[in-house]
C-alpha atoms as a PDB file:
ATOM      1  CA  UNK A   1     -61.246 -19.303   8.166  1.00  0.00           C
ATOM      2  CA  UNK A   2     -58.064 -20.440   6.888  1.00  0.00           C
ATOM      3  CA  UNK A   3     -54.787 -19.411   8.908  1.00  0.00           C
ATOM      4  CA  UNK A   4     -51.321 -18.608   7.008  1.00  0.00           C
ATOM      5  CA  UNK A   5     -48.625 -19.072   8.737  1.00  0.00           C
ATOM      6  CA  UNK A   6     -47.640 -15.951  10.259  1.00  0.00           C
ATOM      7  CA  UNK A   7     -43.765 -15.968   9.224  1.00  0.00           C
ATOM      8  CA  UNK A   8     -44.456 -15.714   5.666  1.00  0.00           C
ATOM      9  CA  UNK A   9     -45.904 -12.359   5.403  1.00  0.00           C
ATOM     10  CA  UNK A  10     -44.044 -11.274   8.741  1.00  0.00           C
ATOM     11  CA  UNK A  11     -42.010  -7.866   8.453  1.00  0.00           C
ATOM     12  CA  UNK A  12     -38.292  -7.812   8.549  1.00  0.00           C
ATOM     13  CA  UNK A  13     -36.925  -8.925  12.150  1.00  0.00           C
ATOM     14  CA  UNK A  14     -33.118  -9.007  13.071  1.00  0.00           C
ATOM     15  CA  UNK A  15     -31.971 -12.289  12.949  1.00  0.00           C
ATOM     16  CA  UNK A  16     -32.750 -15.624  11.387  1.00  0.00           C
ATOM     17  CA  UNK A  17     -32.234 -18.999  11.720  1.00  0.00           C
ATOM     18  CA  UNK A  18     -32.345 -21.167   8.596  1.00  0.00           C
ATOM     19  CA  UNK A  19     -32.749 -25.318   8.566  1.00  0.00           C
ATOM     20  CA  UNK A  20     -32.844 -27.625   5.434  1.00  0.00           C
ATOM     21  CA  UNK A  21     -33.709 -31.207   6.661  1.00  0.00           C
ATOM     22  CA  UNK A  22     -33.891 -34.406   4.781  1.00  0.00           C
ATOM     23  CA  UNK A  23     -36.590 -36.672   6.201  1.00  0.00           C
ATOM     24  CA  UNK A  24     -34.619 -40.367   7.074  1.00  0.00           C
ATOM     25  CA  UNK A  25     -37.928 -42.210   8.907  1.00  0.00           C
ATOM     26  CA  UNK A  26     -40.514 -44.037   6.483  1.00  0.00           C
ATOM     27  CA  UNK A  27     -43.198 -42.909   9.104  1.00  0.00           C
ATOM     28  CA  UNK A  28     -45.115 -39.741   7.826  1.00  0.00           C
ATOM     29  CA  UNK A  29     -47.629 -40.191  10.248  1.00  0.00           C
ATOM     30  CA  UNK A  30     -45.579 -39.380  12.617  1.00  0.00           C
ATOM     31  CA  UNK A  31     -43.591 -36.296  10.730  1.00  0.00           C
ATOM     32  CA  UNK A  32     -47.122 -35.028  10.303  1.00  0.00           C
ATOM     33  CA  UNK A  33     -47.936 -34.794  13.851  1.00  0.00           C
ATOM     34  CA  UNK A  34     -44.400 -33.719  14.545  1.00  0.00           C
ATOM     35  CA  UNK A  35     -45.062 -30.790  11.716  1.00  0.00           C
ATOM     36  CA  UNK A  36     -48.024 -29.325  13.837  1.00  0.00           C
ATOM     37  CA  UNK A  37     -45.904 -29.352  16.981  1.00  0.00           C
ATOM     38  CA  UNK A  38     -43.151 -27.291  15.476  1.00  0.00           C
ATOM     39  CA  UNK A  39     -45.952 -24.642  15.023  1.00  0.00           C
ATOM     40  CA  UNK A  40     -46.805 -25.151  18.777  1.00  0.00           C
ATOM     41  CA  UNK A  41     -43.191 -24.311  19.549  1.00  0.00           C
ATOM     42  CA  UNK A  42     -43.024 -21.524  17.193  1.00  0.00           C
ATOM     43  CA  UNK A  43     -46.768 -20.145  19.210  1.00  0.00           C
ATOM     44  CA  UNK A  44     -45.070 -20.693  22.970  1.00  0.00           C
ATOM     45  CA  UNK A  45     -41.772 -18.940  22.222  1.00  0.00           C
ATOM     46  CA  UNK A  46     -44.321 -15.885  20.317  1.00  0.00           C
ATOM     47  CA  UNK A  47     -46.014 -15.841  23.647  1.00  0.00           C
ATOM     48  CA  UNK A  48     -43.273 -16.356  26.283  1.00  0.00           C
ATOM     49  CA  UNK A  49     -41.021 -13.895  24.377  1.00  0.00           C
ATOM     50  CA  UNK A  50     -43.474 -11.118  22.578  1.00  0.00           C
ATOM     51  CA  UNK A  51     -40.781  -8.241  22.279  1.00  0.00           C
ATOM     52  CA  UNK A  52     -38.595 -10.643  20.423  1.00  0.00           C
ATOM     53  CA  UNK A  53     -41.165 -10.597  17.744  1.00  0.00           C
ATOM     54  CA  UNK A  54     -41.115 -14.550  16.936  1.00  0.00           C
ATOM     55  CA  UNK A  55     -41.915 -15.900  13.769  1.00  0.00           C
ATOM     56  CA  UNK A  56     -41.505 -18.965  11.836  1.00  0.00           C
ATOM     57  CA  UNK A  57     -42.586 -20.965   8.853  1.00  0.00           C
ATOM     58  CA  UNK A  58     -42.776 -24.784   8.017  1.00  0.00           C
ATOM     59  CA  UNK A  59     -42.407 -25.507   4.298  1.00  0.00           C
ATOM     60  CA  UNK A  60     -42.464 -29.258   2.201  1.00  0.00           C
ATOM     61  CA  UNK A  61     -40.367 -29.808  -0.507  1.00  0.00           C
ATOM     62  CA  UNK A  62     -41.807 -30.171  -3.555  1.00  0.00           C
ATOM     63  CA  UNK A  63     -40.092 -34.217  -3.941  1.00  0.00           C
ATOM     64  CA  UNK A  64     -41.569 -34.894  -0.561  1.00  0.00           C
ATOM     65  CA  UNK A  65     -44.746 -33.105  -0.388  1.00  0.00           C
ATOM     66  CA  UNK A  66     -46.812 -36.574  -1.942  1.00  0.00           C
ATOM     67  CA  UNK A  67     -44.960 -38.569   0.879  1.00  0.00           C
ATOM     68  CA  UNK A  68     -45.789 -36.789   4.066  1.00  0.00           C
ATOM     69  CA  UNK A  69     -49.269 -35.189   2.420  1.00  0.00           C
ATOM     70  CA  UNK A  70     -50.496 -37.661   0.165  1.00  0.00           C
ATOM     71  CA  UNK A  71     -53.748 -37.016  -2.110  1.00  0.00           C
ATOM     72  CA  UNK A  72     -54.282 -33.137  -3.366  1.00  0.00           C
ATOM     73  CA  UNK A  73     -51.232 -31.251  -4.731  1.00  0.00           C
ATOM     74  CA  UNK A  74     -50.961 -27.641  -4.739  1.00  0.00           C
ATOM     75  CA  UNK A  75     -51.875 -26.148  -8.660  1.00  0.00           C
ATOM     76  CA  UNK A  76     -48.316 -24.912  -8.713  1.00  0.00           C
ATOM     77  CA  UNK A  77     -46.076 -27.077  -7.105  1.00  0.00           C
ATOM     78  CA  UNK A  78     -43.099 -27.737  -8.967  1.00  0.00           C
ATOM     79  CA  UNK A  79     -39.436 -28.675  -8.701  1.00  0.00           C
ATOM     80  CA  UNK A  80     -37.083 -25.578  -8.354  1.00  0.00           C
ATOM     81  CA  UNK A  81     -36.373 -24.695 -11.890  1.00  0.00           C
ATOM     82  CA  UNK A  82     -32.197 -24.972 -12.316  1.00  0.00           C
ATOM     83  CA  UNK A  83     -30.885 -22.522 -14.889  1.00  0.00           C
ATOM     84  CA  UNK A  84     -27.980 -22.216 -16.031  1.00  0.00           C
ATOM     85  CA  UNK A  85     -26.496 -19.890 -19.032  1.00  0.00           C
ATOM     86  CA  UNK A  86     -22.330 -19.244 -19.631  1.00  0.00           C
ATOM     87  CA  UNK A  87     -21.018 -19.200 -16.348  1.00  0.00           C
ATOM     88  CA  UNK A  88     -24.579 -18.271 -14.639  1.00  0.00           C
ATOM     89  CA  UNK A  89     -26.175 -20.772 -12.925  1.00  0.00           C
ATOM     90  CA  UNK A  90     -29.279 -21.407 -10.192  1.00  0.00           C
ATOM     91  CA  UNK A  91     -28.071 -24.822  -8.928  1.00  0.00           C
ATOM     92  CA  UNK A  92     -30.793 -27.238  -7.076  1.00  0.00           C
ATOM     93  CA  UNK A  93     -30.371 -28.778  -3.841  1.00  0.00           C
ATOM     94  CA  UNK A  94     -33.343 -30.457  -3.243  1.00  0.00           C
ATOM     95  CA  UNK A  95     -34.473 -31.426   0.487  1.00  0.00           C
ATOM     96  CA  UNK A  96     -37.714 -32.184   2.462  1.00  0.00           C
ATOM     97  CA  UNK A  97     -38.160 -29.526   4.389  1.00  0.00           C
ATOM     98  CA  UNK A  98     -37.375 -25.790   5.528  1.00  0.00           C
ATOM     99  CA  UNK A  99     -37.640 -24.415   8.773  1.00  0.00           C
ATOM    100  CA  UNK A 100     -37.242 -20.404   8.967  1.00  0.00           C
ATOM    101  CA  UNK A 101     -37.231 -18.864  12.592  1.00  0.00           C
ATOM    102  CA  UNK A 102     -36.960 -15.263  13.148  1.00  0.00           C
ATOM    103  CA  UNK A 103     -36.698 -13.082  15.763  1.00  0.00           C
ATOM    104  CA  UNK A 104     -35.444 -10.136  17.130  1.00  0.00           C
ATOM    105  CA  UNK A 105     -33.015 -11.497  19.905  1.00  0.00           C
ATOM    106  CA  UNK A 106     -30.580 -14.122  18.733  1.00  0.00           C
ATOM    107  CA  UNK A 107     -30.728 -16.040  21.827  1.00  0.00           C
ATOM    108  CA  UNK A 108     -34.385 -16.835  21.238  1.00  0.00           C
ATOM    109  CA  UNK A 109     -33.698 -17.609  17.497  1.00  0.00           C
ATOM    110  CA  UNK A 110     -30.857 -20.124  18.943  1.00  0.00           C
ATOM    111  CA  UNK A 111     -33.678 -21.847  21.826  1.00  0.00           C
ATOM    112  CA  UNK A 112     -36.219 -22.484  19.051  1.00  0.00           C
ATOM    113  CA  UNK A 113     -33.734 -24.017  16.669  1.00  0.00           C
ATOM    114  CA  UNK A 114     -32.784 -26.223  18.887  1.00  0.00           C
ATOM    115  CA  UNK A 115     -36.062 -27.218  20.489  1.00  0.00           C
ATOM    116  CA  UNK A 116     -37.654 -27.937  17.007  1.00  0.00           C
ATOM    117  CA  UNK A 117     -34.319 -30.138  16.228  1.00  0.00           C
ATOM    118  CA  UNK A 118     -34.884 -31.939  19.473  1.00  0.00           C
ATOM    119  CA  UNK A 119     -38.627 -33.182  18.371  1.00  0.00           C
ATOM    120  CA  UNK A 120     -37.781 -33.691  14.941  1.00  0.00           C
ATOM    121  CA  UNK A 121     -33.799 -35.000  15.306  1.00  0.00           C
ATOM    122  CA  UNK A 122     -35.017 -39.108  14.855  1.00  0.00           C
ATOM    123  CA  UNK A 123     -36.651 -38.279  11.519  1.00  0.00           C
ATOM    124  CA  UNK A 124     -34.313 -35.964   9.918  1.00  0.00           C
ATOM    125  CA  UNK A 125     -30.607 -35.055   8.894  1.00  0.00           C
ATOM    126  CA  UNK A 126     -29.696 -31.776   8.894  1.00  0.00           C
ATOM    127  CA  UNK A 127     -28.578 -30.891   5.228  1.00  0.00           C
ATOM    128  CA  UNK A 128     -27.498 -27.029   6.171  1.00  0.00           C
ATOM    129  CA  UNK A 129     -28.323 -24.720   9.133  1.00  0.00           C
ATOM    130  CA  UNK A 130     -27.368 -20.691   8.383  1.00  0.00           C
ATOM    131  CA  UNK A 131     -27.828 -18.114  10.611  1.00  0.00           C
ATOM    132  CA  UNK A 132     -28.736 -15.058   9.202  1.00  0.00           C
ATOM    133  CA  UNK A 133     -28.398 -11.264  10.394  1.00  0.00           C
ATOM    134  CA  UNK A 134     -29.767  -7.732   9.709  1.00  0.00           C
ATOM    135  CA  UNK A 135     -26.911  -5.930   8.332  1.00  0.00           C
ATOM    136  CA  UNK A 136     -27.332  -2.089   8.948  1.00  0.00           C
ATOM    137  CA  UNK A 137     -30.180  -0.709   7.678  1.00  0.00           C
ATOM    138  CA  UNK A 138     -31.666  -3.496   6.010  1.00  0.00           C
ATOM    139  CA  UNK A 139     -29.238  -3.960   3.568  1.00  0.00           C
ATOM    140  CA  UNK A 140     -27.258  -6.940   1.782  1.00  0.00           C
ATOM    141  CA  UNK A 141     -23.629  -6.983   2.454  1.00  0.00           C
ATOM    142  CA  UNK A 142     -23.023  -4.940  -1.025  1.00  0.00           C
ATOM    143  CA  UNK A 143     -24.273  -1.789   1.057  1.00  0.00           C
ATOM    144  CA  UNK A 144     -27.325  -1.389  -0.950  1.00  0.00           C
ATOM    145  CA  UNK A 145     -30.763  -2.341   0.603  1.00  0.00           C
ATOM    146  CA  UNK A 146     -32.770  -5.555   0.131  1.00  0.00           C
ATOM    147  CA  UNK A 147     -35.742  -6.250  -0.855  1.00  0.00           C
ATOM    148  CA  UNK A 148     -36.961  -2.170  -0.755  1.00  0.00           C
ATOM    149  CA  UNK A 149     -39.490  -3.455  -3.431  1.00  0.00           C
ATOM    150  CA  UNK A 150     -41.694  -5.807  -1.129  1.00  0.00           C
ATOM    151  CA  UNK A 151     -45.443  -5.299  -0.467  1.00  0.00           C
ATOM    152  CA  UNK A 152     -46.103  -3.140   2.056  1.00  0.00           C
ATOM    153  CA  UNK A 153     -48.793  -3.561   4.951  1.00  0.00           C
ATOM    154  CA  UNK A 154     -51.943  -5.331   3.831  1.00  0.00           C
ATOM    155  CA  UNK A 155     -50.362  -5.950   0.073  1.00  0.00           C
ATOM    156  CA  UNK A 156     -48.065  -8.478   1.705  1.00  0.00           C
ATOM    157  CA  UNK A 157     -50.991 -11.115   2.632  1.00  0.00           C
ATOM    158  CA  UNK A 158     -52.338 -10.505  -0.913  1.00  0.00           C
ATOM    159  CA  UNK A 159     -48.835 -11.269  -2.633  1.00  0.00           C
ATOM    160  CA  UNK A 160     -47.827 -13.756  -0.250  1.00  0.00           C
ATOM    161  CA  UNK A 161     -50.817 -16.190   0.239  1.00  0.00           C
ATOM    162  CA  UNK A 162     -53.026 -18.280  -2.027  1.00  0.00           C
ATOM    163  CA  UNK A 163     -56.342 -17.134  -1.683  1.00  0.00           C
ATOM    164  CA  UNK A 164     -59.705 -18.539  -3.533  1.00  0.00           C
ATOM    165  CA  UNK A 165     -57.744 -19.724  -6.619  1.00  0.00           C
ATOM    166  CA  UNK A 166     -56.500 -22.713  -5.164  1.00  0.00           C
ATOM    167  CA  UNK A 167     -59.180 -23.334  -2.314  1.00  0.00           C
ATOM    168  CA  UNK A 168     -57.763 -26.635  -1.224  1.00  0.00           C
ATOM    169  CA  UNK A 169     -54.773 -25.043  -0.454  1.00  0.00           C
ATOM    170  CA  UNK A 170     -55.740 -21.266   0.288  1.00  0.00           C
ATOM    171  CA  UNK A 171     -53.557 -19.629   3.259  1.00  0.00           C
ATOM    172  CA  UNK A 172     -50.933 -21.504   1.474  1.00  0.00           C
ATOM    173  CA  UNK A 173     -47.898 -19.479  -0.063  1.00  0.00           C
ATOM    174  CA  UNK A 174     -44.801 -20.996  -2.877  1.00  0.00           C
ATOM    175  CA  UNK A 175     -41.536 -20.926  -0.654  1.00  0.00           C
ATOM    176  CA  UNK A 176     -38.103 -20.664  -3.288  1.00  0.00           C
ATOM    177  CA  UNK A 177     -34.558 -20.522  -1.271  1.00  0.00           C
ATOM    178  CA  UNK A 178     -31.030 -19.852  -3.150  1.00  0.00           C
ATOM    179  CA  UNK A 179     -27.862 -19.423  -1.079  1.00  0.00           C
ATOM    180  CA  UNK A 180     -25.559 -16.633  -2.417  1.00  0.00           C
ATOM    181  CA  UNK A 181     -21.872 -16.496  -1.915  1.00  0.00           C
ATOM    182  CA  UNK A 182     -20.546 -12.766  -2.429  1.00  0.00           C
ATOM    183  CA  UNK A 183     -17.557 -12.019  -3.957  1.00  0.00           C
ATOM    184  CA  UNK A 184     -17.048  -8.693  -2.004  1.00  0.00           C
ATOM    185  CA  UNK A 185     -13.375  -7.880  -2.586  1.00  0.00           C
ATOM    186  CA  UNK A 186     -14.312  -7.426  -6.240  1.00  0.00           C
ATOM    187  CA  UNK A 187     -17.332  -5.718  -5.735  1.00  0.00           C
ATOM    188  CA  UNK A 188     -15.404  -3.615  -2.729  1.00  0.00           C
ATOM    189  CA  UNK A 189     -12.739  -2.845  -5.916  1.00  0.00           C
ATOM    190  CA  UNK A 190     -15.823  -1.366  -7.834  1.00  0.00           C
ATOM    191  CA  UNK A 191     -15.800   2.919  -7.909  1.00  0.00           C
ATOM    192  CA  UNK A 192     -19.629   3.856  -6.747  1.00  0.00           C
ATOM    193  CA  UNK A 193     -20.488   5.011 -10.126  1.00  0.00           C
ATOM    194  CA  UNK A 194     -19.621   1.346 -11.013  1.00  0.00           C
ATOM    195  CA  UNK A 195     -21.670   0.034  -8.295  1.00  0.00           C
ATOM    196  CA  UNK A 196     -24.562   1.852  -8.852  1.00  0.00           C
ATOM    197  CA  UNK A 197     -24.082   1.052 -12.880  1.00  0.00           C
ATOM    198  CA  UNK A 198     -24.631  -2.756 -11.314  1.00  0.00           C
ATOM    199  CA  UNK A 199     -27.481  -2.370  -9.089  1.00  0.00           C
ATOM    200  CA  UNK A 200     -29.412   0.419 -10.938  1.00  0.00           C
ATOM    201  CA  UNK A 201     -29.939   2.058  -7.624  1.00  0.00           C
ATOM    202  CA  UNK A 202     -28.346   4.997  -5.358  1.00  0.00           C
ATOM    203  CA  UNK A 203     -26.502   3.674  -2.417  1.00  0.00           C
ATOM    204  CA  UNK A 204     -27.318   6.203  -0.114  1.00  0.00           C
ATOM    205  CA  UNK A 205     -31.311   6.424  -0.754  1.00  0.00           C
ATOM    206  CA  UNK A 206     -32.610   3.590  -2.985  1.00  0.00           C
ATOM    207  CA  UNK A 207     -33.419   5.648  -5.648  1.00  0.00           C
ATOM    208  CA  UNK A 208     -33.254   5.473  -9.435  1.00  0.00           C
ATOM    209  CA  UNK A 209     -29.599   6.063 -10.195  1.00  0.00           C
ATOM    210  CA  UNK A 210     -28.458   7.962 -13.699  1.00  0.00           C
ATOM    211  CA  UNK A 211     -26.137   4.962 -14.134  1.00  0.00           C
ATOM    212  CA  UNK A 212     -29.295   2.133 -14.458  1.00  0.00           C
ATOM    213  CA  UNK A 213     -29.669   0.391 -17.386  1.00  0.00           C
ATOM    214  CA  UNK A 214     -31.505  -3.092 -18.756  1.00  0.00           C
ATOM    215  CA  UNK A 215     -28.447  -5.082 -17.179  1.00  0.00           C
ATOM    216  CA  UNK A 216     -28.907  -3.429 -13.614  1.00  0.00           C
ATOM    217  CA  UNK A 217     -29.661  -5.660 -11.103  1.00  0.00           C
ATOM    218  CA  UNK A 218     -33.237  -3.417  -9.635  1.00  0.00           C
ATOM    219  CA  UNK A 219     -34.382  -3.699 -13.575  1.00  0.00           C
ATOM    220  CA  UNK A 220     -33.189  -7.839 -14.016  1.00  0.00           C
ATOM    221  CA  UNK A 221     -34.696  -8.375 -10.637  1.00  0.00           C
ATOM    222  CA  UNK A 222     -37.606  -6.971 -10.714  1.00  0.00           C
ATOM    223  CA  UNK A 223     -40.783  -8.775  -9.169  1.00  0.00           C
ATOM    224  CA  UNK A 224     -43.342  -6.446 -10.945  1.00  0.00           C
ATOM    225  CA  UNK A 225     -45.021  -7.567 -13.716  1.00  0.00           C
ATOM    226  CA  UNK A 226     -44.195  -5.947 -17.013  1.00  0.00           C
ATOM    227  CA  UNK A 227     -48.299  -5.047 -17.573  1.00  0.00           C
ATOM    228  CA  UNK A 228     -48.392  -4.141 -13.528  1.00  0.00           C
ATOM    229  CA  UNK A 229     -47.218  -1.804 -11.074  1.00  0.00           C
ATOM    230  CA  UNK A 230     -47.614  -4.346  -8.057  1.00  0.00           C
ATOM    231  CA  UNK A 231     -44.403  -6.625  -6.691  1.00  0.00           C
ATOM    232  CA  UNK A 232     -45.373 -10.428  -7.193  1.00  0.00           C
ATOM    233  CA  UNK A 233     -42.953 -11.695  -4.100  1.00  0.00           C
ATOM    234  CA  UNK A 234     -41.911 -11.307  -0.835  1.00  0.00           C
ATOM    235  CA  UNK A 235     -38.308 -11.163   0.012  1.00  0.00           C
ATOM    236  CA  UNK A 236     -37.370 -12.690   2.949  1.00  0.00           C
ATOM    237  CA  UNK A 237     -33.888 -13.099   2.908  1.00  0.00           C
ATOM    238  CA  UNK A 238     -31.152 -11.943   5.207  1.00  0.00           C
ATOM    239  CA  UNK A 239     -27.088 -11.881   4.730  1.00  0.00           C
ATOM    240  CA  UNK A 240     -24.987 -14.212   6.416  1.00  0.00           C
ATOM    241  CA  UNK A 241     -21.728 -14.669   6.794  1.00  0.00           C
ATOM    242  CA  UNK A 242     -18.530 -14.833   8.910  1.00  0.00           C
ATOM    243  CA  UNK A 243     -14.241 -14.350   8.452  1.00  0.00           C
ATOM    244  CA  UNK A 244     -13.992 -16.576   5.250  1.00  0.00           C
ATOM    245  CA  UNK A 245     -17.201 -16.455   3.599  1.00  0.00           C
ATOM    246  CA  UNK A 246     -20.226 -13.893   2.901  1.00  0.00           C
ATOM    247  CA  UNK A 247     -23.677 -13.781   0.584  1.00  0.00           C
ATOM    248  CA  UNK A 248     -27.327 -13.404   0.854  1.00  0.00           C
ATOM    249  CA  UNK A 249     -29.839 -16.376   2.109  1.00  0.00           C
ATOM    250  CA  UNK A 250     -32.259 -15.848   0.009  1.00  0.00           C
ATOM    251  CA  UNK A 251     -36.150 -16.451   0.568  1.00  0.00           C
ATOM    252  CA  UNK A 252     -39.541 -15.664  -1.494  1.00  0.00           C
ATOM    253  CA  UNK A 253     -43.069 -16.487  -0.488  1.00  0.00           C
ATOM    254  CA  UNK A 254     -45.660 -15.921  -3.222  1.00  0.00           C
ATOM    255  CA  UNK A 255     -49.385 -17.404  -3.889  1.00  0.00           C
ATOM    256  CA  UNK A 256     -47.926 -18.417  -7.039  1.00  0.00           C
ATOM    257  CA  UNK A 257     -44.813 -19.952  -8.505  1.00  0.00           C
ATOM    258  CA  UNK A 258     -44.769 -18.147 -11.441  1.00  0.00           C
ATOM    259  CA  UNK A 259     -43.151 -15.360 -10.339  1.00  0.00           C
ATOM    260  CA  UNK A 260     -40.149 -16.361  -8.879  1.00  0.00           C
ATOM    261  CA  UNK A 261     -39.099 -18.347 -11.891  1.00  0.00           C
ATOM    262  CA  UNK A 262     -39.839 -15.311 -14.003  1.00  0.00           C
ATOM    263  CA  UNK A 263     -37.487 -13.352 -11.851  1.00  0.00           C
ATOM    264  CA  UNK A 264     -34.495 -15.997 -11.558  1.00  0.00           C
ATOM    265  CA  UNK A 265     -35.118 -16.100 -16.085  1.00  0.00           C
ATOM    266  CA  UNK A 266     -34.692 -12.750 -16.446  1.00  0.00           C
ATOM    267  CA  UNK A 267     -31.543 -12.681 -14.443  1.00  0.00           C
ATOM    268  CA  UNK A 268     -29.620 -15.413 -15.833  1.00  0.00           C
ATOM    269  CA  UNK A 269     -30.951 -15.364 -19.704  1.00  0.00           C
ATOM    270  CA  UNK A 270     -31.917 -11.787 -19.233  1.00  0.00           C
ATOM    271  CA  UNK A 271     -33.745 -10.103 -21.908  1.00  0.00           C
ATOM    272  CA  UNK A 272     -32.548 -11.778 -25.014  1.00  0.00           C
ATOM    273  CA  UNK A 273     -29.793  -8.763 -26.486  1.00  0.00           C
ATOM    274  CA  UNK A 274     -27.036  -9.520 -23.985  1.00  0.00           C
ATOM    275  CA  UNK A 275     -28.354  -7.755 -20.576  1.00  0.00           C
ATOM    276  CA  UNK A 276     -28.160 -10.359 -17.688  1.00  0.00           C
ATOM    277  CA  UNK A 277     -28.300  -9.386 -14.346  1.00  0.00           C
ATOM    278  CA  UNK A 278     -24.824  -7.796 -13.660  1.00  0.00           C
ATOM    279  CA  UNK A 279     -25.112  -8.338  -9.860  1.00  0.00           C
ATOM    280  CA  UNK A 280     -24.300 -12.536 -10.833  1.00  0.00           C
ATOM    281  CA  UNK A 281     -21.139 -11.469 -11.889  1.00  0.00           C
ATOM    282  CA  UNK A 282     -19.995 -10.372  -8.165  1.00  0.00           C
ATOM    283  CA  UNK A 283     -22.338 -13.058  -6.675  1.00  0.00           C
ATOM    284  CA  UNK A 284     -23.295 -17.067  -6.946  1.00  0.00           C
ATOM    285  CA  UNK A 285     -26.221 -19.168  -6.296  1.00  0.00           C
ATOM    286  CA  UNK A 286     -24.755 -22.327  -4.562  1.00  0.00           C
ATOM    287  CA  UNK A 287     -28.065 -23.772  -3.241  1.00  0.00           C
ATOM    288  CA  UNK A 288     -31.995 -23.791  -4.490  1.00  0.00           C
ATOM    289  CA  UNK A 289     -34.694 -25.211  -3.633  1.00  0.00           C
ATOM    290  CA  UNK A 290     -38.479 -25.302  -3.670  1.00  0.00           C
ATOM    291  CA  UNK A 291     -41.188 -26.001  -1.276  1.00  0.00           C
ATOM    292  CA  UNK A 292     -44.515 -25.214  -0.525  1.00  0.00           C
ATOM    293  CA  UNK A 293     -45.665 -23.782   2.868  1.00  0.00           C
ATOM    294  CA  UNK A 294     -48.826 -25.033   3.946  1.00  0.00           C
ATOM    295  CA  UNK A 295     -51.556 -23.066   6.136  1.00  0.00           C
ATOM    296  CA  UNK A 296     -51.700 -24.017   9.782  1.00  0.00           C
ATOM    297  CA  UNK A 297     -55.172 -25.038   9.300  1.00  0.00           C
ATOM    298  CA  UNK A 298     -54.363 -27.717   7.281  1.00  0.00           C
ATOM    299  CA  UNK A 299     -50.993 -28.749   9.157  1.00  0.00           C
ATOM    300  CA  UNK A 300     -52.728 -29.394  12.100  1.00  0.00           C
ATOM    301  CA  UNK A 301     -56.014 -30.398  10.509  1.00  0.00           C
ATOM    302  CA  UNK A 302     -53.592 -33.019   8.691  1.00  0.00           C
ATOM    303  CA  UNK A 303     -51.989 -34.014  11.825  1.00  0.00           C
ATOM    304  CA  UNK A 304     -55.404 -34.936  13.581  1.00  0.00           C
ATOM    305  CA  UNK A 305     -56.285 -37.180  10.766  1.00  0.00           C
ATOM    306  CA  UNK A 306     -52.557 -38.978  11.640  1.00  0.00           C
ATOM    307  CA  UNK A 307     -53.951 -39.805  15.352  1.00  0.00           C
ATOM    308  CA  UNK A 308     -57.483 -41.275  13.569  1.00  0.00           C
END
């Protein structure tokens, strides 16, 4: 049976550690094998360090996935789809791979970083490294909580994971990252009324707020389907942030593509009469990218055909 990764339908932990690499060595054999031994890092540090509740996930760029995995191509795998209308914009920063670690002790988020740096640091450059944190009670740095409209409990493997559709590939999910910057003195200069007019939500409890409307951020946002009742992503993200700068590292695993690109469309375009997403106007995509998270199966099943 084919294995997901475990980190892409994991539940919410307390910190994160976030890695964009660019691949520098001609030699995919050898980043192949070196893939599958990430995931035997990732399994030692699970085992060693069980209450910290280690996960990870190893994800190809869409540009490099022919390189290091040449022959089939996942249905869906496509470049991360830049947008831009007025002064919104979904920028792309295209790079080889992703690396997510999570855990619930930051010390044990910091060891595995720098252990899977160590094994891959002669093929790669580091492009960007961001640490991310739980902020409260699961909430983005705007005070209202994130990603309160994921799957819950077995819904998350059936959202997150390819199944039979794409059988080459099943146990696979489509990984999409954006790094926001928040503008949080103007959204700090904002009455709660005017906040809540923005995110469509209460503060306090996540619920419906009088104030929504089509340009709310919960409504622009949304993940469900317009003929469904079911969210089509799972959001992974965490804040980060220190003294000078804040936003929102922002992560989605879905068996399909479609979804997220439907989401980021109805943000910045919104619905054709004028109603973007009004959350953009307090925060800024400054990265995106797109990759594609292979099962473990076929990591290490690819990695054995390297050593043929």
């Amino acid at each position: 049976m084919t294995q997901p990764q475990k980190g892409l339908c994991a539940e919410p932990n307390l910190h994160a550690q976030y890695l964009l690499l660019n691949v520098i060595d001609d030699d995919s054999q050898a980043v192949r094998a070196k893939l599958s031994r990430v995931l035997d890092i990732f399994e030692h540090f699970e085992n060693e360090h069980y209450e910290a509740m280690v996960t990870g996930v190893v994800a190809i760029g869409t540009n490099y996935w022919a390189e290091v995995y040449p022959g089939l191509i996942p249905i869906e795998l496509a470049p991360f789809p830049d947008m831009q209308c007025e002064d919104r914009s979904a920028p792309t920063m295209p790079c080889d791979l992703f690396i997510q670690i999570r855990a619930d002790r930051l010390d044990i988020c910091h060891a595995v970083g720098i252990e899977v740096m160590d094994l891959l640091r002669i093929h790669v450059e580091l492009v960007e490294q961001i640490r991310g944190f739980r902020y409260l009670d699961g909430r983005d740095l705007n005070g209202f909580l994130y990603g309160a409209d994921n799957p819950r409990g077995m819904k998350r493997r059936k959202v997150g994971i390819i199944g039979e559709d794409d059988p080459d590939f099943s146990g696979g999910s489509y990984v999409h990252i954006q790094r926001y910057r928040h503008d949080l003195r103007r959204w700090n200069s904002l009455s709660s009324r005017q906040q809540e007019q923005v995110m469509g939500t209460t503060q306090e409890h996540n619920l419906v707020s009088s104030e929504q409307s089509e340009s709310s951020h919960s409504v622009r946002a949304s993940t469900v389907a317009p003929d469904g009742d079911e969210p089509r992503l799972i959001k992974q993200g965490m804040p980060y942030g220190d003294m000078a700068s804040q936003g929102l590292f922002f992560v989605s695993c879905s068996a399909s593509a479609r979804p997220f690109k439907q989401m980021l469309h109805s943000q910045i375009y919104g619905n054709g009469e004028g109603d973007y997403d009004r959350w953009l106007d307090f925060t800024s995509a400054e990265t995106g990218a797109a990759f594609f998270a292979p099962s473990i199966t076929f990591i290490r099943q690819q990695a054995k055909l390297s050593d043929v």
